[in-house]
Protein backbone atom coordinates (compact mmCIF):
# COMPACT_ATOMS: atom_id res chain seq x y z
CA UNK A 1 0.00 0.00 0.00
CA UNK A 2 2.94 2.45 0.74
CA UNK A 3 4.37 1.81 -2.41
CA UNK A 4 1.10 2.36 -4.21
CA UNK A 5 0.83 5.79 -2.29
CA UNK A 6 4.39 7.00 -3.46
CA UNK A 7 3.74 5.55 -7.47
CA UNK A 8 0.65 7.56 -7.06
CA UNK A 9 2.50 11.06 -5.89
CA UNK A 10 5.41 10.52 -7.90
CA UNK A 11 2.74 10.51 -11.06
CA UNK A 12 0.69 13.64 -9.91
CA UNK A 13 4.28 15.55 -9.30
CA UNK A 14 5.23 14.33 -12.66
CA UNK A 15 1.85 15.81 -14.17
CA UNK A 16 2.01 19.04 -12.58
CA UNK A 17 5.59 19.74 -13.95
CA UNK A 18 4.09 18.88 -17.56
CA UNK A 19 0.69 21.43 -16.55
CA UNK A 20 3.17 24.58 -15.49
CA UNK A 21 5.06 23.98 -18.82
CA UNK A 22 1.92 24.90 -20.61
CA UNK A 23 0.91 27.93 -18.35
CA UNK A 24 1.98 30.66 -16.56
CA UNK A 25 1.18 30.41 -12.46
CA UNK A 26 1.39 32.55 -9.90
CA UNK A 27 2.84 31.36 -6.45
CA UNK A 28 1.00 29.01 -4.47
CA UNK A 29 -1.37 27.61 -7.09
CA UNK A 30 -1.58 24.17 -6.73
CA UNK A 31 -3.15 21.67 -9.26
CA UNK A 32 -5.21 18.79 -7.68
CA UNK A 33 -6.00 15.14 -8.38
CA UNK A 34 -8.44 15.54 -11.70
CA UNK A 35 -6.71 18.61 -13.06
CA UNK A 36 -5.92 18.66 -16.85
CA UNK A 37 -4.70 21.67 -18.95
CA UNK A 38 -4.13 21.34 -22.75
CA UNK A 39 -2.46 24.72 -24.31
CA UNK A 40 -3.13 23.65 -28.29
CA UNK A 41 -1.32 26.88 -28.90
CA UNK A 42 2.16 26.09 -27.19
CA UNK A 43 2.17 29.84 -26.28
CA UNK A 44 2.04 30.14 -22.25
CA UNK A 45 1.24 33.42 -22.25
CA UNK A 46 -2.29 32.19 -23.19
CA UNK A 47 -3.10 30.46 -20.46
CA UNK A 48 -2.54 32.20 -17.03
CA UNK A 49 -3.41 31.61 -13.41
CA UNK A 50 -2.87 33.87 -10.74
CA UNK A 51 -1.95 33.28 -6.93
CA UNK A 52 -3.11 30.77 -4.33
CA UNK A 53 -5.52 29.18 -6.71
CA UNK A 54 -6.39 25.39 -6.81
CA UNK A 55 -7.76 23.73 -10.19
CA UNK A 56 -8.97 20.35 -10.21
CA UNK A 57 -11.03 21.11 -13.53
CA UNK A 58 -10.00 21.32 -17.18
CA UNK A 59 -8.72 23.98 -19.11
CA UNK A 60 -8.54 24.14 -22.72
CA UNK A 61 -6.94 26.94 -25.06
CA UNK A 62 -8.14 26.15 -28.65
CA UNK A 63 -5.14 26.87 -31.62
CA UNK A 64 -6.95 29.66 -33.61
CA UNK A 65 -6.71 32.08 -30.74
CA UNK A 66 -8.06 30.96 -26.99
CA UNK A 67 -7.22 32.87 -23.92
CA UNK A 68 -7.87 31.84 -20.14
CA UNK A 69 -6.62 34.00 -17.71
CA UNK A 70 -7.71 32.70 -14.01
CA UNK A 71 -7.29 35.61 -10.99
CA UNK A 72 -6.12 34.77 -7.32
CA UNK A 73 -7.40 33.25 -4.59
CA UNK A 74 -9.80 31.11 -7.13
CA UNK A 75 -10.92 27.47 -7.69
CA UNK A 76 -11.97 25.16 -10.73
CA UNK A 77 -13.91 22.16 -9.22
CA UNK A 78 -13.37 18.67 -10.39
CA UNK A 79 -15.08 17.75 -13.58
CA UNK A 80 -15.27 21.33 -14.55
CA UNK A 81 -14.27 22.57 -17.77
CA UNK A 82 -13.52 25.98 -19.51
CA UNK A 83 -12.86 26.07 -22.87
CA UNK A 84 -11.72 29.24 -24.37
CA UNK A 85 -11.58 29.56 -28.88
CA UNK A 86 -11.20 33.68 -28.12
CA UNK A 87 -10.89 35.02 -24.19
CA UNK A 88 -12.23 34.21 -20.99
CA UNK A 89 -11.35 36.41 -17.97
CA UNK A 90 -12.11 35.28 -14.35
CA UNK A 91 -11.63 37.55 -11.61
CA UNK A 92 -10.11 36.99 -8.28
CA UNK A 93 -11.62 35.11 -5.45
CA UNK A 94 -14.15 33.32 -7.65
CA UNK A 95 -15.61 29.82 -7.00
CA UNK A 96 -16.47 27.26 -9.78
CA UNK A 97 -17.79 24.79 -8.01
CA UNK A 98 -17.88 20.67 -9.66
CA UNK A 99 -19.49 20.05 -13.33
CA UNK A 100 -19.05 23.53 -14.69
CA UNK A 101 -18.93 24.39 -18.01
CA UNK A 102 -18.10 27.67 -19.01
CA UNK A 103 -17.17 27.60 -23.37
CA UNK A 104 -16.61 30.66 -25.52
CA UNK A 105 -17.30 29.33 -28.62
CA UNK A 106 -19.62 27.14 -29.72
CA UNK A 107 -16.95 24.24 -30.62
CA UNK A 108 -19.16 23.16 -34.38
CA UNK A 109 -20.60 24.89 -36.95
CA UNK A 110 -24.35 25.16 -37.41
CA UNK A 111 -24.52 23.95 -41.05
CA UNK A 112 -24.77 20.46 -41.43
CA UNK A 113 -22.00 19.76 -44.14
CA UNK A 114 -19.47 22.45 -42.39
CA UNK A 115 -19.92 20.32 -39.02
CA UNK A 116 -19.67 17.13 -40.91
CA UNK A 117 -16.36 17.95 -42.76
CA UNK A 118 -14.89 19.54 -39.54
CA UNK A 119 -15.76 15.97 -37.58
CA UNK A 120 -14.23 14.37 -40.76
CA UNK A 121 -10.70 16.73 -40.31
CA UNK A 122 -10.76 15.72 -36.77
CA UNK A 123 -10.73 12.37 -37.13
CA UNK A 124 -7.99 11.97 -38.95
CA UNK A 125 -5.66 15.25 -38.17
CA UNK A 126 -6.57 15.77 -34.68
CA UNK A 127 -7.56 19.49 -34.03
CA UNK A 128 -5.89 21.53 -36.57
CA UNK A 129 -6.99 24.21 -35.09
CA UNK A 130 -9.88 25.91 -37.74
CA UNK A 131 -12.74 27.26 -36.03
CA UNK A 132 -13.27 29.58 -39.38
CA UNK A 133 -17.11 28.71 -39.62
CA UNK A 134 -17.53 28.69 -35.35
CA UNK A 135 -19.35 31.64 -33.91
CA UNK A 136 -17.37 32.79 -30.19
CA UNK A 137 -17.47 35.74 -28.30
CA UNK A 138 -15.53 36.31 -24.90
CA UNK A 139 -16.38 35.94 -21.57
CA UNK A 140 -15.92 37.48 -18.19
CA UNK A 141 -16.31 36.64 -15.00
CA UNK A 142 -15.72 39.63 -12.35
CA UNK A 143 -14.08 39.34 -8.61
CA UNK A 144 -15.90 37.82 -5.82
CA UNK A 145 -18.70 35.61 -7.78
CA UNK A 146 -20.05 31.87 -7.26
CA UNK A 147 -20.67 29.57 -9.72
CA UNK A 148 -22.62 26.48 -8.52
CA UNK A 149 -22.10 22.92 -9.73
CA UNK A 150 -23.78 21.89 -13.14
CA UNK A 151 -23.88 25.51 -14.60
CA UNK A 152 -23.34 26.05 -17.82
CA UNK A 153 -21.92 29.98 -19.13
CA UNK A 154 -22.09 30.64 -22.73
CA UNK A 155 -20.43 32.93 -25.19
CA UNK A 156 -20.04 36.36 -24.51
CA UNK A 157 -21.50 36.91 -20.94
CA UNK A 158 -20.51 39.36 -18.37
CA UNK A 159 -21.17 37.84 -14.80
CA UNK A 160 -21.59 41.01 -12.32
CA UNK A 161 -18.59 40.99 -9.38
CA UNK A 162 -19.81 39.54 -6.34
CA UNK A 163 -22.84 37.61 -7.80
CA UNK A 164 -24.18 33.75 -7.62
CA UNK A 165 -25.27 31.31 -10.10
CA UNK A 166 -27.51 28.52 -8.65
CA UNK A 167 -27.09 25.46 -9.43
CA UNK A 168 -27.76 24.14 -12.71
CA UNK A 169 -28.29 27.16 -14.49
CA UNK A 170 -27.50 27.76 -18.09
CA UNK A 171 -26.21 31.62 -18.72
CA UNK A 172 -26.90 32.94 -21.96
CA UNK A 173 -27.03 37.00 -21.02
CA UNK A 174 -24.96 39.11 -19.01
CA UNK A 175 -25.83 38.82 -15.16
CA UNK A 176 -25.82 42.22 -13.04
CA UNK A 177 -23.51 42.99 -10.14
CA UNK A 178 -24.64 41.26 -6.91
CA UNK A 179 -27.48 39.12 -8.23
CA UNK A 180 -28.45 35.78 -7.57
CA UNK A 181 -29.37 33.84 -11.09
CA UNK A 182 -31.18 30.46 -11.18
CA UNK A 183 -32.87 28.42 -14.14
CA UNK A 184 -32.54 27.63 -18.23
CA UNK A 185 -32.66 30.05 -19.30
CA UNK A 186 -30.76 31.95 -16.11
CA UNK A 187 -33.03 35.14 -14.64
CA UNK A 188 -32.49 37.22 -11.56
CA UNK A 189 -34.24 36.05 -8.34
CA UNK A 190 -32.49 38.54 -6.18
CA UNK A 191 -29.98 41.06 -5.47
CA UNK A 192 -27.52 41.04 -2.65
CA UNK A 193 -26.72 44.36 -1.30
CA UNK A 194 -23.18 45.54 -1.87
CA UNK A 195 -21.22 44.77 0.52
């Protein structure tokens, strides 16, 4: 069992070395058990995460021109995944909690045949990288603001600084400082007086 345990950290040191080579991180971040980040432009500046954060999620910077930048004090819960084909900004001290998604792009193309022959490039090229026919837009995500598990955040939303989304809610429009959002489509059920 010992020997299990020290295989097992040996690999998750091993896969955090190969992580910071694809990112820039600030001190104290750590990357948990479940963490993955895939830079598909080799250009660290790209991808950057900012103090005393924790990711156990995904992140994934898409060739034709992605952009994550993470603040401090932040963390990416486990099966969580943010997927950036333009920019997505998240503030400091904000909380993604498990089961997230949170995609600036919307990763196919709406016509049939242009979806079909991008599937057919993937299959045998691997992502090369042309989202030419993909509408994105970027997101942000200002200081201070909870994301609950199972959300889903679309293309080109503001969240508001210090706000909530509930659980399970899919955001398709910006959200307001200090408001509480819940349901498909998201809609303000309160606000929460600024602090």
């Amino acid at each position: 069992m010992f020997i299990y345990a020290k295989f097992n950290a040996f690999i998750l040191i091993c896969k955090v070395e190969v992580i910071k080579s694809k990112c820039t991180i600030g001190k104290k971040t750590v990357f948990l058990d479940g963490a993955n980040v895939c830079n598909l432009i080799n250009d660290r500046s790209r991808l950057c995460i900012g103090d005393e954060t924790r990711i156990q999620g995904e992140l994934i910077v898409h060739p034709n021109n992605g952009k994550i930048i993470i603040g401090e004090y932040c963390y990416v819960g486990v099966s969580s995944r943010i997927w950036s084909a333009e920019s997505i900004i998240i503030g400091d001290r904000v909380l993604i909690s498990h089961g997230v998604n949170i995609h600036d792009f919307d990763s196919h193309p709406i016509d049939p045949l242009l979806r079909h022959l991008q599937e057919v490039k993937l299959f045998e090229k691997g992502h090369t990288g042309d989202l030419s026919n993909v509408s994105s837009s970027g997101i942000v995500i200002s200081d201070d603001v909870w994301i609950g598990f199972g959300v889903t955040i679309l293309k080109g939303v503001k969240i508001g600084k210090g706000s909530i989304i509930g659980c399970n809610a899919v955001v398709t429009h910006d959200v307001d400082d200090y408001s509480i959002v819940v349901g498909n489509p998201a809609r303000t059920v309160k606000k929460i007086c600024d602090p």
